[in-house]
C-alpha atoms as a PDB file:
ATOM      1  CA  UNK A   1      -5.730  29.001  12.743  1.00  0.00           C
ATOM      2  CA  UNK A   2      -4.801  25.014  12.258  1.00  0.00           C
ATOM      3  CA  UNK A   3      -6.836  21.924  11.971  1.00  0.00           C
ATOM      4  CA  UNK A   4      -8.010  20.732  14.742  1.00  0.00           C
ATOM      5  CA  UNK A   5      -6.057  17.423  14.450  1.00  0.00           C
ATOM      6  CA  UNK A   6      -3.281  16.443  12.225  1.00  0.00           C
ATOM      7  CA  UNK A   7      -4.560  16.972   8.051  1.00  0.00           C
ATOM      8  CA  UNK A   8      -3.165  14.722   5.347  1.00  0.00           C
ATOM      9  CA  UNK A   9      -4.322  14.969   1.686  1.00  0.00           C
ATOM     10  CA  UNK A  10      -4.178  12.588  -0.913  1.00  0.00           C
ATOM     11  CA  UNK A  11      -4.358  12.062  -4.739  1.00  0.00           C
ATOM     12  CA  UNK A  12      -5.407   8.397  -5.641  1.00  0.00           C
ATOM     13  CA  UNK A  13      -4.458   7.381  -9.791  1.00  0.00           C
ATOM     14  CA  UNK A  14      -4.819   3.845  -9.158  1.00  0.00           C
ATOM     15  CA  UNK A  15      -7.886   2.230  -8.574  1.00  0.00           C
ATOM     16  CA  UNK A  16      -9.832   5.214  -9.940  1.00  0.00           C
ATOM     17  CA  UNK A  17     -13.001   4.656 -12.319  1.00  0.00           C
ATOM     18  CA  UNK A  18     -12.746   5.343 -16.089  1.00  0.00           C
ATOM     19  CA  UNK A  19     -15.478   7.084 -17.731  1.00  0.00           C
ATOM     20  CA  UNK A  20     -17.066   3.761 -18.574  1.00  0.00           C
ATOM     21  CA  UNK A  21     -16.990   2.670 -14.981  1.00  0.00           C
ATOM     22  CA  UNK A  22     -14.286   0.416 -14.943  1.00  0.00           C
ATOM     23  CA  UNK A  23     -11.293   0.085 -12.602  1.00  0.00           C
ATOM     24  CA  UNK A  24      -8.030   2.013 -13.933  1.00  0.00           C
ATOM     25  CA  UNK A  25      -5.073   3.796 -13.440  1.00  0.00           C
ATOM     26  CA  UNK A  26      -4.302   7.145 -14.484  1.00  0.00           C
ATOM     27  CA  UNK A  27      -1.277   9.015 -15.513  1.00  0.00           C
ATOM     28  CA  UNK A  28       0.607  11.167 -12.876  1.00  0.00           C
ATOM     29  CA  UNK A  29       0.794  14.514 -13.921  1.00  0.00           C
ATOM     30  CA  UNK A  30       3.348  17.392 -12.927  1.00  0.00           C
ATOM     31  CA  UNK A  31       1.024  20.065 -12.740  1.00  0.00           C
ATOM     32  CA  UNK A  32      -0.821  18.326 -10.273  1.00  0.00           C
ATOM     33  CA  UNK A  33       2.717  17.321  -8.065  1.00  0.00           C
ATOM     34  CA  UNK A  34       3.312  21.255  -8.109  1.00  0.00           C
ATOM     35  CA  UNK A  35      -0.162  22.536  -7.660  1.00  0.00           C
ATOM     36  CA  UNK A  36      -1.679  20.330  -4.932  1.00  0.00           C
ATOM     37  CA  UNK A  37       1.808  20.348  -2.903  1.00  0.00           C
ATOM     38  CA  UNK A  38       1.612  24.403  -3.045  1.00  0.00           C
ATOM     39  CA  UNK A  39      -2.080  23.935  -1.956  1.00  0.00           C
ATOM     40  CA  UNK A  40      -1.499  21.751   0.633  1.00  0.00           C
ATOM     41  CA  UNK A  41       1.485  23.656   2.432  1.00  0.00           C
ATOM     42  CA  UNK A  42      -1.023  26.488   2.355  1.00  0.00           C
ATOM     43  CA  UNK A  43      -3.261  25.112   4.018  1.00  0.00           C
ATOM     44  CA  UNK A  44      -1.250  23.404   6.981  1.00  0.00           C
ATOM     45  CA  UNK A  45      -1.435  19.838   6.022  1.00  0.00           C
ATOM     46  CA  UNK A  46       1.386  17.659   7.412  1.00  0.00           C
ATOM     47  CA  UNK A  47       1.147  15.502   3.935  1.00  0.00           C
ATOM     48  CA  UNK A  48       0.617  14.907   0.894  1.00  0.00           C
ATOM     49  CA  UNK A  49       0.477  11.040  -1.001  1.00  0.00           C
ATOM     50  CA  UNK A  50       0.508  10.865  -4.730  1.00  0.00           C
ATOM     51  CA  UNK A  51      -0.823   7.195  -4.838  1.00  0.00           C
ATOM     52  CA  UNK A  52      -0.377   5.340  -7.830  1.00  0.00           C
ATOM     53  CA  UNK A  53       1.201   1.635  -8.032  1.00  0.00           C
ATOM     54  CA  UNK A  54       3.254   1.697 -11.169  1.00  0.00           C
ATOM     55  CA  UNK A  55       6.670   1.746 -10.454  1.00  0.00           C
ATOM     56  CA  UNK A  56       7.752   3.722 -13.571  1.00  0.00           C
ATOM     57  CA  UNK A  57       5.241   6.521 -12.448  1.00  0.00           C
ATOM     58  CA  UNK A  58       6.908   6.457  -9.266  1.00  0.00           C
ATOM     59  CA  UNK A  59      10.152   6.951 -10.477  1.00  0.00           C
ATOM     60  CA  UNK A  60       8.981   9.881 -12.293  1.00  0.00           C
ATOM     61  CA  UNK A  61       7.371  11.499  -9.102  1.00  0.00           C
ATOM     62  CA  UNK A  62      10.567  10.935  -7.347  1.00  0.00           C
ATOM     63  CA  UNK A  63      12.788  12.274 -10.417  1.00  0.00           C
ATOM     64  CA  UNK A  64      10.766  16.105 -10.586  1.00  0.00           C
ATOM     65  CA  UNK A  65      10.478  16.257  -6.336  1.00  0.00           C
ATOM     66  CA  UNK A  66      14.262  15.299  -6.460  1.00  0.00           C
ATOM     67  CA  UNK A  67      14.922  18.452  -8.895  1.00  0.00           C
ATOM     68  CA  UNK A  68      13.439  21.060  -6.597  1.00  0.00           C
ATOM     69  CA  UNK A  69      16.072  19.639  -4.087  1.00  0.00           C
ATOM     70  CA  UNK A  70      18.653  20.203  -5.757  1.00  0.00           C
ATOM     71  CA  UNK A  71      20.959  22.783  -6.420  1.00  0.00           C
ATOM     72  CA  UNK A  72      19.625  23.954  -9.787  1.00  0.00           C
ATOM     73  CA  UNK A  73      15.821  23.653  -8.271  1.00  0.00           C
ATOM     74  CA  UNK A  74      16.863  25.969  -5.318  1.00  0.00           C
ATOM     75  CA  UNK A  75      18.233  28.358  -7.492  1.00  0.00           C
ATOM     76  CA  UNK A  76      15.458  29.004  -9.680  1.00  0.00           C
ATOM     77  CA  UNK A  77      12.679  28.775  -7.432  1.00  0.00           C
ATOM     78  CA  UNK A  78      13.222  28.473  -3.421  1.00  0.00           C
ATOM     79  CA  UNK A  79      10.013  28.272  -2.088  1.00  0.00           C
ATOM     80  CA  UNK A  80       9.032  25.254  -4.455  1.00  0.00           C
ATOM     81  CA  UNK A  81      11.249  23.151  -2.994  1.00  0.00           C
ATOM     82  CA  UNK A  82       9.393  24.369   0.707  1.00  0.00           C
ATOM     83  CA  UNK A  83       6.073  23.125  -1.186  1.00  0.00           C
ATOM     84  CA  UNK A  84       7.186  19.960  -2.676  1.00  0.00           C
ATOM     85  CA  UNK A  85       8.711  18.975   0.629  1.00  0.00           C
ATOM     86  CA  UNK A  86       5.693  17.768   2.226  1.00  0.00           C
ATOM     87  CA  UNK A  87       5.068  15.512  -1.163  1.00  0.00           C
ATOM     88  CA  UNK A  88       5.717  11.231  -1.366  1.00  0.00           C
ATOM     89  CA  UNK A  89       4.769   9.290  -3.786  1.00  0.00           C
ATOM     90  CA  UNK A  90       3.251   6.030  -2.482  1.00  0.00           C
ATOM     91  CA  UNK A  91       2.230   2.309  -3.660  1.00  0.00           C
ATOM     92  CA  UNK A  92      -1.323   2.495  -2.622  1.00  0.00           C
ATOM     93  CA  UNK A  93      -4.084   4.217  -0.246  1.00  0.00           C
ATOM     94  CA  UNK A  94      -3.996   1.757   2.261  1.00  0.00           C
ATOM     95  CA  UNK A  95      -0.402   2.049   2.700  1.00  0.00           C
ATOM     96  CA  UNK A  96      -0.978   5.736   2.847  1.00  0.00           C
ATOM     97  CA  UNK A  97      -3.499   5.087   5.988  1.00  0.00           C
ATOM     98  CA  UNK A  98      -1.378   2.974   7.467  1.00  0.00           C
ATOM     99  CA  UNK A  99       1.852   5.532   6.981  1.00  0.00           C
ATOM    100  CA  UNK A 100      -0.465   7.984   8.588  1.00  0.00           C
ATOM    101  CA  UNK A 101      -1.263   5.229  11.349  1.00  0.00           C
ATOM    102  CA  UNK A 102       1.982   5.131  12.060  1.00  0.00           C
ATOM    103  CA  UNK A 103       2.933   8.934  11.986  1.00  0.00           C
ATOM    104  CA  UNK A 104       0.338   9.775  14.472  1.00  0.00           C
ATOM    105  CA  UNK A 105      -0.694   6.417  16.354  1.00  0.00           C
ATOM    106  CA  UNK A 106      -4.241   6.400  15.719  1.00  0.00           C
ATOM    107  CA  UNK A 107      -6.035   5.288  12.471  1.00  0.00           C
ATOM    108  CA  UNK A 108      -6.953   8.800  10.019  1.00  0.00           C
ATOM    109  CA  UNK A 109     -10.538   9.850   9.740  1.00  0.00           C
ATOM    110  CA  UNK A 110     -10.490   8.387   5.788  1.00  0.00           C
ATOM    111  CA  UNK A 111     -12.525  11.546   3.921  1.00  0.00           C
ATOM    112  CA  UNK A 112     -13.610  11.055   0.404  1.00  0.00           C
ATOM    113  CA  UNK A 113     -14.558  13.840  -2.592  1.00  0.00           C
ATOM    114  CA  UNK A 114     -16.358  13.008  -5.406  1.00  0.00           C
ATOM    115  CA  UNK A 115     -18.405  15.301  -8.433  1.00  0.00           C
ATOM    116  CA  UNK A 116     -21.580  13.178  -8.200  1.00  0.00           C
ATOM    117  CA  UNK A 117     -22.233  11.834  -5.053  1.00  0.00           C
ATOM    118  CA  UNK A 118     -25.775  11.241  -4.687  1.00  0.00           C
ATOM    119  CA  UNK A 119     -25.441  10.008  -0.741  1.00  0.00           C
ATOM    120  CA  UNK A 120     -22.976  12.077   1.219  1.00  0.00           C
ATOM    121  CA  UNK A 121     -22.377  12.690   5.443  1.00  0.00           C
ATOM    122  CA  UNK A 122     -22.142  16.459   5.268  1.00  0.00           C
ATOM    123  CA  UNK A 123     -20.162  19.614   4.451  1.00  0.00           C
ATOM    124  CA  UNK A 124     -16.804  20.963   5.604  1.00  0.00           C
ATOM    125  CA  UNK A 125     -18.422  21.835   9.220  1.00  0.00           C
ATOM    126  CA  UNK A 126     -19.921  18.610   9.630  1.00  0.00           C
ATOM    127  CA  UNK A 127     -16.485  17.147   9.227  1.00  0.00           C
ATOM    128  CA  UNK A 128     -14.638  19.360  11.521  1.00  0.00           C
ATOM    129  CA  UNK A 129     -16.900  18.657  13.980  1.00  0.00           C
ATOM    130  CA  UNK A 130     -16.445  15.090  13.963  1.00  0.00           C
ATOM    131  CA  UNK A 131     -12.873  15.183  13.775  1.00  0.00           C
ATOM    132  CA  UNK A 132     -13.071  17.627  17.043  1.00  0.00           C
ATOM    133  CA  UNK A 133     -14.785  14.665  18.843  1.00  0.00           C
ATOM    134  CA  UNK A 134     -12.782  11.791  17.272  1.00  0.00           C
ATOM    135  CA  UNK A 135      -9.653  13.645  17.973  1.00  0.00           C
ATOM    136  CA  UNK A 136      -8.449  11.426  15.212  1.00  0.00           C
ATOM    137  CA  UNK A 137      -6.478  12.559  12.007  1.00  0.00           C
ATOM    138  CA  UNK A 138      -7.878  13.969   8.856  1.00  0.00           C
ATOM    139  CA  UNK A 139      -7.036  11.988   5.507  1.00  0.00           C
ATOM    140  CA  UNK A 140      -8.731  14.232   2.618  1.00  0.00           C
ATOM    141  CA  UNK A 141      -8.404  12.165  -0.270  1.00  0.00           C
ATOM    142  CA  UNK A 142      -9.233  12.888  -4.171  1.00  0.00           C
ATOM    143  CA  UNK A 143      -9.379  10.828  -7.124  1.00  0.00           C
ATOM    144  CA  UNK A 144      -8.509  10.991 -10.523  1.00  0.00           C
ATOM    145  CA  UNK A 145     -10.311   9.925 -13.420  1.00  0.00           C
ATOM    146  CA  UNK A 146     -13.284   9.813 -13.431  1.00  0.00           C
ATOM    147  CA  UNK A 147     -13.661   9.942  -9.658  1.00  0.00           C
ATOM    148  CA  UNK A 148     -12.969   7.263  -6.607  1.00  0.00           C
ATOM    149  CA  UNK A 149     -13.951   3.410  -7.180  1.00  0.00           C
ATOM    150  CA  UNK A 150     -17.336   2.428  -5.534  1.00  0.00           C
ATOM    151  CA  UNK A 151     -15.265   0.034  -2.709  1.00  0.00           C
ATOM    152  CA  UNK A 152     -13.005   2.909  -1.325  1.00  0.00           C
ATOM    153  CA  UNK A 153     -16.023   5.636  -0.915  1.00  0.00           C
ATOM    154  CA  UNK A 154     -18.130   2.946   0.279  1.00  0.00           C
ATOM    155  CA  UNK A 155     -15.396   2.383   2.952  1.00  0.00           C
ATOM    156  CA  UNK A 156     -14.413   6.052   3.677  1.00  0.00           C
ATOM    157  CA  UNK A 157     -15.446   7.763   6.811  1.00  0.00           C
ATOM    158  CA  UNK A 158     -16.510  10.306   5.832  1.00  0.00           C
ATOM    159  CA  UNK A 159     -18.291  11.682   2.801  1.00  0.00           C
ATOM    160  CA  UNK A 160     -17.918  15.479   2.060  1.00  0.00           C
ATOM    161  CA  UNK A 161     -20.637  17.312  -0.014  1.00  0.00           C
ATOM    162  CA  UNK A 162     -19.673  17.846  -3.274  1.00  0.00           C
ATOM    163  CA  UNK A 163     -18.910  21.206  -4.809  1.00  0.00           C
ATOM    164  CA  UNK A 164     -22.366  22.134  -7.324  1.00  0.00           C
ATOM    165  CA  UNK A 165     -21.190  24.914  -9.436  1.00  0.00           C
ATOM    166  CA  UNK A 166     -24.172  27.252 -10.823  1.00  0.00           C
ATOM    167  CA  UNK A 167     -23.961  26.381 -14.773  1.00  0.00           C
ATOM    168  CA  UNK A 168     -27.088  26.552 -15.984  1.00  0.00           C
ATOM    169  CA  UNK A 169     -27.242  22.878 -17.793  1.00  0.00           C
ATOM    170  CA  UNK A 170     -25.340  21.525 -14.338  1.00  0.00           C
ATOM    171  CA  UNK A 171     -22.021  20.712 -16.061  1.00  0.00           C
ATOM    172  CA  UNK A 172     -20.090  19.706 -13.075  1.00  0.00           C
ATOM    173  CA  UNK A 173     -16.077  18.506 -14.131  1.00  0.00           C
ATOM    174  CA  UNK A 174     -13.837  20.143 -12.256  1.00  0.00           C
ATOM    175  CA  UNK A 175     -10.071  19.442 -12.947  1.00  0.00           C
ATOM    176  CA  UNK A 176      -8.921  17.880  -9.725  1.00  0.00           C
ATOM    177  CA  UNK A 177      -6.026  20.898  -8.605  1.00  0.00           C
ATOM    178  CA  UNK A 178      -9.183  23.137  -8.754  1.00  0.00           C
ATOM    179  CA  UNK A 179     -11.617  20.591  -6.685  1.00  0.00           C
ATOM    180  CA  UNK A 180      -8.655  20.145  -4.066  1.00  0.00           C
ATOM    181  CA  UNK A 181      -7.915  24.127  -3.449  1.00  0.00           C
ATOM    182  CA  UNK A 182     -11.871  25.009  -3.322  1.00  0.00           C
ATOM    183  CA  UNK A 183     -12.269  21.492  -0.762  1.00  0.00           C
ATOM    184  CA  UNK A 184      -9.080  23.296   1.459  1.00  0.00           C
ATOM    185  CA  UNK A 185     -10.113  26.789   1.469  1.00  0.00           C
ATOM    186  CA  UNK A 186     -13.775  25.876   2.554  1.00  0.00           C
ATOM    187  CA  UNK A 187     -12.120  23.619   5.107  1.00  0.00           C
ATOM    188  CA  UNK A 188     -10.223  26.505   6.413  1.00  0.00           C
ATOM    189  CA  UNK A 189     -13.371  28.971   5.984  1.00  0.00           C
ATOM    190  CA  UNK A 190     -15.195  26.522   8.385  1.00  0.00           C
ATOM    191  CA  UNK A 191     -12.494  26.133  10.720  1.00  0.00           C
END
């Protein structure tokens, strides 16, 4: 069973908040390229945007999905290269939306995560629902950091629930490859 309408994910490192609050931008990582492309694949999305506007980040991105194209890459491990396919590294989110825009002709559903979201629209059926009636695309996106900046959750479509864990003091930190793959296989629970 598929989405019902086309599924993009994304991974924002720049504007995300710092632990103070303030506007940064964080490092890419490669276990994050490897782990939320695998993820993704898995669970049927058409896409997925590492966002982040410094160029020297970019060229980095580029340089490790490059590898697992070529012939050494293929070599060693195939099905990689079948994961990492559906990765692109990309200047920012809204040219991620409007990439998207274009891909599909109609403006994605914009869906935002977040560990402490005080206000949020629903869970994973709520959302499915409304992208039933929308019959618009899905853009699940997650930020780094210390979470999404105020203006792009404010703006999102979409708020999804966020995942409370059962510690007894309520630590709630989830590294971000673990917050995407619980986020897709509830998605796909509630499909």
């Amino acid at each position: 069973m598929a989405f019902p309408v086309p599924a993009y994910i994304g991974l924002i490192h720049g504007p995300v908040r710092s632990k103070e609050g303030t506007e940064i931008t964080t490092s890419v990582t490669n276990l994050d390229i490897h782990d939320i492309s695998r993820t993704a694949r898995t669970f049927g999305f058409k896409n997925f945007f590492l966002v982040t506007p410094i160029k020297n980040q970019q060229d980095m991105v580029k340089k490790i999905l490059g590898f697992w194209e070529s012939d050494s890459g293929l070599i060693y491990n195939p099905d990689r290269k079948d994961a990492l396919n559906i990765a692109q590294v990309i200047d920012s989110l809204e040219d991620a939306i409007a990439e998207i825009t274009r891909r599909e002709g109609k403006k994605p559903c914009v869906v935002v995560t977040g560990a402490n979201f005080e206000k949020y629209d629903g869970g994973e059926k709520d959302l499915l629902q409304k992208l039933r009636l929308a019959g618009t695309p899905m853009f699940l996106i997650f930020g780094t950091g210390w979470g999404l900046t105020a203006p792009v959750t404010e703006q999102a479509d979409f708020r999804l629930e966020p995942i409370f864990g059962i510690a007894d003091d309520e630590y709630n930190h989830l590294s971000v490859r673990s917050a995407v793959a619980i986020y897709c296989d509830r998605l796909a629970q509630s499909l």
